[in-house]
C-alpha atoms as a PDB file:
ATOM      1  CA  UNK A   1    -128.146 -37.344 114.103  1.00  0.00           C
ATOM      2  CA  UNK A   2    -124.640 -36.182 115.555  1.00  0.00           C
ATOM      3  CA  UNK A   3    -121.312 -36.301 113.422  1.00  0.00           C
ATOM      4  CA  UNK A   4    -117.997 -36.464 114.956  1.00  0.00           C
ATOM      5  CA  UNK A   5    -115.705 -33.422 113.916  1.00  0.00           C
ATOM      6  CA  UNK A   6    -112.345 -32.903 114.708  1.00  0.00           C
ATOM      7  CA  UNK A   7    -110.735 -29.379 114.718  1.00  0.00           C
ATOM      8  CA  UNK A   8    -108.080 -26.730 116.398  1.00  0.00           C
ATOM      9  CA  UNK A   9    -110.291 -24.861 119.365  1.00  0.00           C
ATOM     10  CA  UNK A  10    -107.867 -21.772 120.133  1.00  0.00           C
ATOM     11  CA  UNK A  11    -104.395 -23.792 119.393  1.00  0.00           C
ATOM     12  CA  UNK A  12    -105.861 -27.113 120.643  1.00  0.00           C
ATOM     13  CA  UNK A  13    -106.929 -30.200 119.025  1.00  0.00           C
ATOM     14  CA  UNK A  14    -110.453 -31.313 120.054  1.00  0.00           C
ATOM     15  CA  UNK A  15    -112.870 -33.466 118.856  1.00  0.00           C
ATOM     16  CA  UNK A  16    -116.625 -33.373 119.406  1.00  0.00           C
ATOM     17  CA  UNK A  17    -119.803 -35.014 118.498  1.00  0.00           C
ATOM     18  CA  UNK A  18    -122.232 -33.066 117.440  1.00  0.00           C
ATOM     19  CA  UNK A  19    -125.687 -32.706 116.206  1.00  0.00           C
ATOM     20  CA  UNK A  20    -125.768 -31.838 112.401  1.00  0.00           C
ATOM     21  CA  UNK A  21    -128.298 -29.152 112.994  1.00  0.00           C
ATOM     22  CA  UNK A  22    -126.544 -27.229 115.793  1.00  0.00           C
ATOM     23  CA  UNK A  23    -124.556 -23.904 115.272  1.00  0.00           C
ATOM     24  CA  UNK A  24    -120.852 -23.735 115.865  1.00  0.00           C
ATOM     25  CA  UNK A  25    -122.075 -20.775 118.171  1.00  0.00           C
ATOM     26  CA  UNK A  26    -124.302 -23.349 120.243  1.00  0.00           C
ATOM     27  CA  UNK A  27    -121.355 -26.323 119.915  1.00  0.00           C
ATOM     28  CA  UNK A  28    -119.060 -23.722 121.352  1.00  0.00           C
ATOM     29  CA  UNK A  29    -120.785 -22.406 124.361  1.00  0.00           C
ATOM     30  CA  UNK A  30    -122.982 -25.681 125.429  1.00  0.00           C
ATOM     31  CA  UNK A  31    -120.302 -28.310 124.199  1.00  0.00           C
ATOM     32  CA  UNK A  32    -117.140 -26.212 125.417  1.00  0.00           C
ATOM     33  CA  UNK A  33    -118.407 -24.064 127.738  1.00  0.00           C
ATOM     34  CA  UNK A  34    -116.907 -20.952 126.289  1.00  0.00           C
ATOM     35  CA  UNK A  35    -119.564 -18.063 126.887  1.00  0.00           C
ATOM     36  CA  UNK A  36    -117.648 -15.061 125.548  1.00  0.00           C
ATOM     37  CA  UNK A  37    -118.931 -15.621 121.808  1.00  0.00           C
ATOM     38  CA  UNK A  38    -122.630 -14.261 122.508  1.00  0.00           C
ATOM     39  CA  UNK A  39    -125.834 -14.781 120.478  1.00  0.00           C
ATOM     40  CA  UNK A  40    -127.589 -11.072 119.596  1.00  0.00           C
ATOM     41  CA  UNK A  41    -129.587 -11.336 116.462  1.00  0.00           C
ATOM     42  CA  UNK A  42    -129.148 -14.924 115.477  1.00  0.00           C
ATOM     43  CA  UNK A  43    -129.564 -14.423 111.607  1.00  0.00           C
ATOM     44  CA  UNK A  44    -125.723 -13.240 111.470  1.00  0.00           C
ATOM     45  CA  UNK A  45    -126.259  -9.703 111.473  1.00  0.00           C
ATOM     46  CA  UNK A  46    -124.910  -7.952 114.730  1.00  0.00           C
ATOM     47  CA  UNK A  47    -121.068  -9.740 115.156  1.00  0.00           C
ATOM     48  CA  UNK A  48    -121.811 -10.329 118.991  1.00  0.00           C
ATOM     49  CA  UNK A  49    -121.248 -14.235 117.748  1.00  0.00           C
ATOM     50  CA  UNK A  50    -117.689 -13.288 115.678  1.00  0.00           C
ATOM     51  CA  UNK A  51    -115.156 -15.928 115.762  1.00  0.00           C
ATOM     52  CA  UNK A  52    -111.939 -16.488 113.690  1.00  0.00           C
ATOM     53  CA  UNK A  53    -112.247 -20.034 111.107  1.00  0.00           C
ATOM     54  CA  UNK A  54    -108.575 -20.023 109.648  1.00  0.00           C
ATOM     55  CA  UNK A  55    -108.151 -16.477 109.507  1.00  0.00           C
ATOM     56  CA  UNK A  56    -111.438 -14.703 108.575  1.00  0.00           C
ATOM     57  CA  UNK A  57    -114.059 -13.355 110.936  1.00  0.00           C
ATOM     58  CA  UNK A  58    -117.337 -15.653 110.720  1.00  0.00           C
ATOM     59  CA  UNK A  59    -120.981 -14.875 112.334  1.00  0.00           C
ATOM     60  CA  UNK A  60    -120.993 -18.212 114.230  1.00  0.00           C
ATOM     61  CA  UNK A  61    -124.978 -18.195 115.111  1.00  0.00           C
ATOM     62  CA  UNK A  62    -125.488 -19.481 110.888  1.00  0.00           C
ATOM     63  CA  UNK A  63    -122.634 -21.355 110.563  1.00  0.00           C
ATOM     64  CA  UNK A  64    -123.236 -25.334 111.163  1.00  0.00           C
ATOM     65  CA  UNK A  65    -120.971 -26.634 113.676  1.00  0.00           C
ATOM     66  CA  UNK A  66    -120.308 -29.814 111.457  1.00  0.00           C
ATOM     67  CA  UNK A  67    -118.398 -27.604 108.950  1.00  0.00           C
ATOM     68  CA  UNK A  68    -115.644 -26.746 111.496  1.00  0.00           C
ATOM     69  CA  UNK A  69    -114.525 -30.009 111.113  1.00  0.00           C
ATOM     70  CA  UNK A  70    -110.753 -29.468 109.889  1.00  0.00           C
ATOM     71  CA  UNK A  71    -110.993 -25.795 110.626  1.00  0.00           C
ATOM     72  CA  UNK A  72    -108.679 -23.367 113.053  1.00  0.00           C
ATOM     73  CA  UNK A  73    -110.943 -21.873 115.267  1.00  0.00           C
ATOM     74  CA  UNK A  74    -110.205 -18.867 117.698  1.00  0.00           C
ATOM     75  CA  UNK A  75    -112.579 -17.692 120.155  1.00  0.00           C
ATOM     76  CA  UNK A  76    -112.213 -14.360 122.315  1.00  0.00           C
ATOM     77  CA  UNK A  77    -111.224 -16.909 125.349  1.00  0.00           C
ATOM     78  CA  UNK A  78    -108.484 -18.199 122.827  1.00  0.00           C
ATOM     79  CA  UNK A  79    -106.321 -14.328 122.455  1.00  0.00           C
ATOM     80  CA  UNK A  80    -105.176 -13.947 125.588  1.00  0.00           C
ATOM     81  CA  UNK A  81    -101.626 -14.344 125.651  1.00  0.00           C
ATOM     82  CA  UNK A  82     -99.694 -17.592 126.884  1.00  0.00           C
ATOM     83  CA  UNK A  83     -98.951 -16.115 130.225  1.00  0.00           C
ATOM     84  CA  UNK A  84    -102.383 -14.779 130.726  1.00  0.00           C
ATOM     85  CA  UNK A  85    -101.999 -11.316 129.847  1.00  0.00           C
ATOM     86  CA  UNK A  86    -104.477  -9.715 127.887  1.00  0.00           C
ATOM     87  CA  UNK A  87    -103.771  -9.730 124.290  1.00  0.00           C
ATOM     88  CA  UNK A  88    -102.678  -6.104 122.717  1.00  0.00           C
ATOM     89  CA  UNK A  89    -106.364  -5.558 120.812  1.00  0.00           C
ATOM     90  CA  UNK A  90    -108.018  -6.369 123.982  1.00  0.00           C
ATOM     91  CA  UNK A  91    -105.597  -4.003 126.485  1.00  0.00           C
ATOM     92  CA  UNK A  92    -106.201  -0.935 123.627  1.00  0.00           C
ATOM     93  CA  UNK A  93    -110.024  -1.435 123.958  1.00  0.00           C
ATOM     94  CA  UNK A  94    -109.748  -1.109 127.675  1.00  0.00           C
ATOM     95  CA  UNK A  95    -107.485   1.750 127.744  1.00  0.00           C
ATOM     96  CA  UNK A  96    -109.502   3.727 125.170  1.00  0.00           C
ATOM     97  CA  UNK A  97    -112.671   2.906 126.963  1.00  0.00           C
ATOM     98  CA  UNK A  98    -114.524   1.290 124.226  1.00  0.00           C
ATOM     99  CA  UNK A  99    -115.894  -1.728 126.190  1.00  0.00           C
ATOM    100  CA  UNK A 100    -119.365  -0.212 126.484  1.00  0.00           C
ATOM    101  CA  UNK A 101    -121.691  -3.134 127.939  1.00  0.00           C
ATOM    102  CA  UNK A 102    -119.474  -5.536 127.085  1.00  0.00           C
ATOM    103  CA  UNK A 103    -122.178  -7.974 125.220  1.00  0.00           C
ATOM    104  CA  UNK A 104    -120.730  -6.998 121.847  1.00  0.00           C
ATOM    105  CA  UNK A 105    -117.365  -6.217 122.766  1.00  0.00           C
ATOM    106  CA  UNK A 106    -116.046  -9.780 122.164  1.00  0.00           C
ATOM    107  CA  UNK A 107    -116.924  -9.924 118.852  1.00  0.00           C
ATOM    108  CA  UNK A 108    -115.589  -6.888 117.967  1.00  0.00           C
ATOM    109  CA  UNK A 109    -111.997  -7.439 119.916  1.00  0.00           C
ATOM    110  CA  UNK A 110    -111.671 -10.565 117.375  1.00  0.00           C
ATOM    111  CA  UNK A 111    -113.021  -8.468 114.473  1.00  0.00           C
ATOM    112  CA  UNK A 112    -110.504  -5.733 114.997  1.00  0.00           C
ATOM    113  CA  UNK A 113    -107.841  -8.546 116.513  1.00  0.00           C
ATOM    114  CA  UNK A 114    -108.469 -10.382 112.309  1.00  0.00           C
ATOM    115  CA  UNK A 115    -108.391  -6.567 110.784  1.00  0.00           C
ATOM    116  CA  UNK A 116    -105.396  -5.815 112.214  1.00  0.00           C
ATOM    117  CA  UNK A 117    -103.256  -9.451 111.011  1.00  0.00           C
ATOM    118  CA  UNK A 118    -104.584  -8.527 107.577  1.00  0.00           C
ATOM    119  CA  UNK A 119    -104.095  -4.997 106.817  1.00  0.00           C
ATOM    120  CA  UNK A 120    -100.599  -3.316 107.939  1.00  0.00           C
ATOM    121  CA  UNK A 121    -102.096   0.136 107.992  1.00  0.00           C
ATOM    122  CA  UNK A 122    -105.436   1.315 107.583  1.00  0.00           C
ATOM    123  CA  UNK A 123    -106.914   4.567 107.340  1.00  0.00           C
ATOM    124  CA  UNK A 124    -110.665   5.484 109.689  1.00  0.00           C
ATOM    125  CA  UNK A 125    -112.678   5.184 106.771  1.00  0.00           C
ATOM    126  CA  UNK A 126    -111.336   1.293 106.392  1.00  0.00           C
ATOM    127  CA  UNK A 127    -111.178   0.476 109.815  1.00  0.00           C
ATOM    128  CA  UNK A 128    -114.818   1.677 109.724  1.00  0.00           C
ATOM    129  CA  UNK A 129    -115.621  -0.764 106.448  1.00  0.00           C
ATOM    130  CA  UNK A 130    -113.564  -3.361 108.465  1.00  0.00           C
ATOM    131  CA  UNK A 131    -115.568  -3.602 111.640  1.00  0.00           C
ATOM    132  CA  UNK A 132    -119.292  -3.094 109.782  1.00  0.00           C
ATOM    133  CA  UNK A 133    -120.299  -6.654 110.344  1.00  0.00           C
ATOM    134  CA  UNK A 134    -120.142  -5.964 114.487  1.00  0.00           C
ATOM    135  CA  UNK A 135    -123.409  -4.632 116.239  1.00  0.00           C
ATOM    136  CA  UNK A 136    -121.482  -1.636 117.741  1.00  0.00           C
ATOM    137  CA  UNK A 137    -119.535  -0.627 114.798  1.00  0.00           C
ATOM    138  CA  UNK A 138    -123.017   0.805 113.040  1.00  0.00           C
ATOM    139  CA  UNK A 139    -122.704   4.019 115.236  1.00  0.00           C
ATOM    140  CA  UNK A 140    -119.036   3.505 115.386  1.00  0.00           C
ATOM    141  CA  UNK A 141    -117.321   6.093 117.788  1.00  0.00           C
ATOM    142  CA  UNK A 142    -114.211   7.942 118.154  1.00  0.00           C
ATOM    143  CA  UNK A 143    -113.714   4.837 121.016  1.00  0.00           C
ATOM    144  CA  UNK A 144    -114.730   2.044 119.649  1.00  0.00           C
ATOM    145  CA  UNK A 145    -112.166   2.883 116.603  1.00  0.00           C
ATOM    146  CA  UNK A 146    -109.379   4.296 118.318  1.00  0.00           C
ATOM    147  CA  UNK A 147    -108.032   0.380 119.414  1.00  0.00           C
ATOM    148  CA  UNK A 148    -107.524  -0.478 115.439  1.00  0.00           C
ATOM    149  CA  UNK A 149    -106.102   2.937 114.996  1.00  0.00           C
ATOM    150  CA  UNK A 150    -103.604   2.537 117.741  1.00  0.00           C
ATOM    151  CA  UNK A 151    -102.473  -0.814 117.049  1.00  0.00           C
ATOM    152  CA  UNK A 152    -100.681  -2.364 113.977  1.00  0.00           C
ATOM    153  CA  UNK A 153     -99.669  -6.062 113.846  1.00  0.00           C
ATOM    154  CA  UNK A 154     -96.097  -4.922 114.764  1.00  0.00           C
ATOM    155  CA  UNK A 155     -97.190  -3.038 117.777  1.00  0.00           C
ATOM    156  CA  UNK A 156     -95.955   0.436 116.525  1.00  0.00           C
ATOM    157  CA  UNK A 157     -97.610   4.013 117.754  1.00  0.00           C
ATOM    158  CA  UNK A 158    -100.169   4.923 114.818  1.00  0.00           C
ATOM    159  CA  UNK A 159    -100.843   8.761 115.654  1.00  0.00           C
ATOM    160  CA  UNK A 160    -104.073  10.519 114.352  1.00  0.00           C
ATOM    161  CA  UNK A 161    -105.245  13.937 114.527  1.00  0.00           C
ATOM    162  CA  UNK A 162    -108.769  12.467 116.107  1.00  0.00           C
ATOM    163  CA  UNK A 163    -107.536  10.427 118.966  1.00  0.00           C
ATOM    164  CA  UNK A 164    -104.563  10.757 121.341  1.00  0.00           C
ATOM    165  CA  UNK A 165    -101.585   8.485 120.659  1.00  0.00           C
ATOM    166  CA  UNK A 166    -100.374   5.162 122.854  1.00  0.00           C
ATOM    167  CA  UNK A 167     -98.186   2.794 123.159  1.00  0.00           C
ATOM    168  CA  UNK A 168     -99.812  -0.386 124.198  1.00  0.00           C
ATOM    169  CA  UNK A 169     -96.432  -2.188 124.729  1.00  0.00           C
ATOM    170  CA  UNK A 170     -94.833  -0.253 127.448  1.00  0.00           C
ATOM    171  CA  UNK A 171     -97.993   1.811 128.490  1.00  0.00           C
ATOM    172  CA  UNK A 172     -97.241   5.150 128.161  1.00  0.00           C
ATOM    173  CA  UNK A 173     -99.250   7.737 126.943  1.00  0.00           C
END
């Protein structure tokens, strides 16, 4: 049985039919054809399937595509900037090297992307609690945490005695 739901899809309207049993993780990369949300554990564990419904970071592999219907979804295709430029979170994960494989890495741009729009500072220890729900986050380190650290919603230099300082903006070191 397929519903029609109508929703925002990284700033656009869309509307989709859609079988009531399918994931918004399976709706997304079938339907839409956007492969960077990736399926790891399926039961909502590893964060490899994170996307962004109105402002909180949701394990889309157990969440039922007919209840984005209304919703603001953003997908790691959908935080790139306007012009095509990377977006700041994704540009401090490349610089710091924390892209490891790359199968997770998605999921935890948007996680730390969501963590960064809700908290104007954080310390390690919450940037830590903050990214728990992403596969690599469990042996979280120094790399995979120094984009969050660098990199507050206004863009300003966040300096830490365990990582080296950046500016993202202008790309200096």
């Amino acid at each position: 049985m397929k519903h029609e739901i109508n929703f925002t899809l990284n700033g656009e309207a869309v509307t989709c039919a859609v079988d009531i049993r399918k994931s918004l993780l399976e709706m997304l990369r079938d339907d839409f054809e956007l492969t960077g949300t990736k399926e790891g554990c399926g039961v909502g564990e590893c964060g490899a399937c994170s996307v962004i419904i109105d402002g909180r970071t949701v394990d889309s592999c157990i969440y039922l595509a007919v209840w984005a219907d209304g919703k603001a979804i953003t997908t790691i295709e959908g935080i790139a900037q306007a012009d095509g430029q990377l977006a700041p979170i994704q540009a401090a994960f490349i610089e710091a090297g924390a892209v490891q494989c790359g199968f997770c890495i998605p999921g935890m741009v948007l996680a730390s992307d969501q963590l960064l729009k809700d908290h104007a500072q954080l310390s390690r220890a919450e940037i830590r609690r903050g990214l728990s729900g992403t596969c690599a986050a469990v042996p979280a380190t120094k790399r995979l945490l120094m984009p969050c650290n660098w990199l507050m919603p206004n863009g300003r230099l966040i300096q830490k005695r365990w990582c080296y300082p950046i500016l993202i903006s202008s790309g200096k070191r």
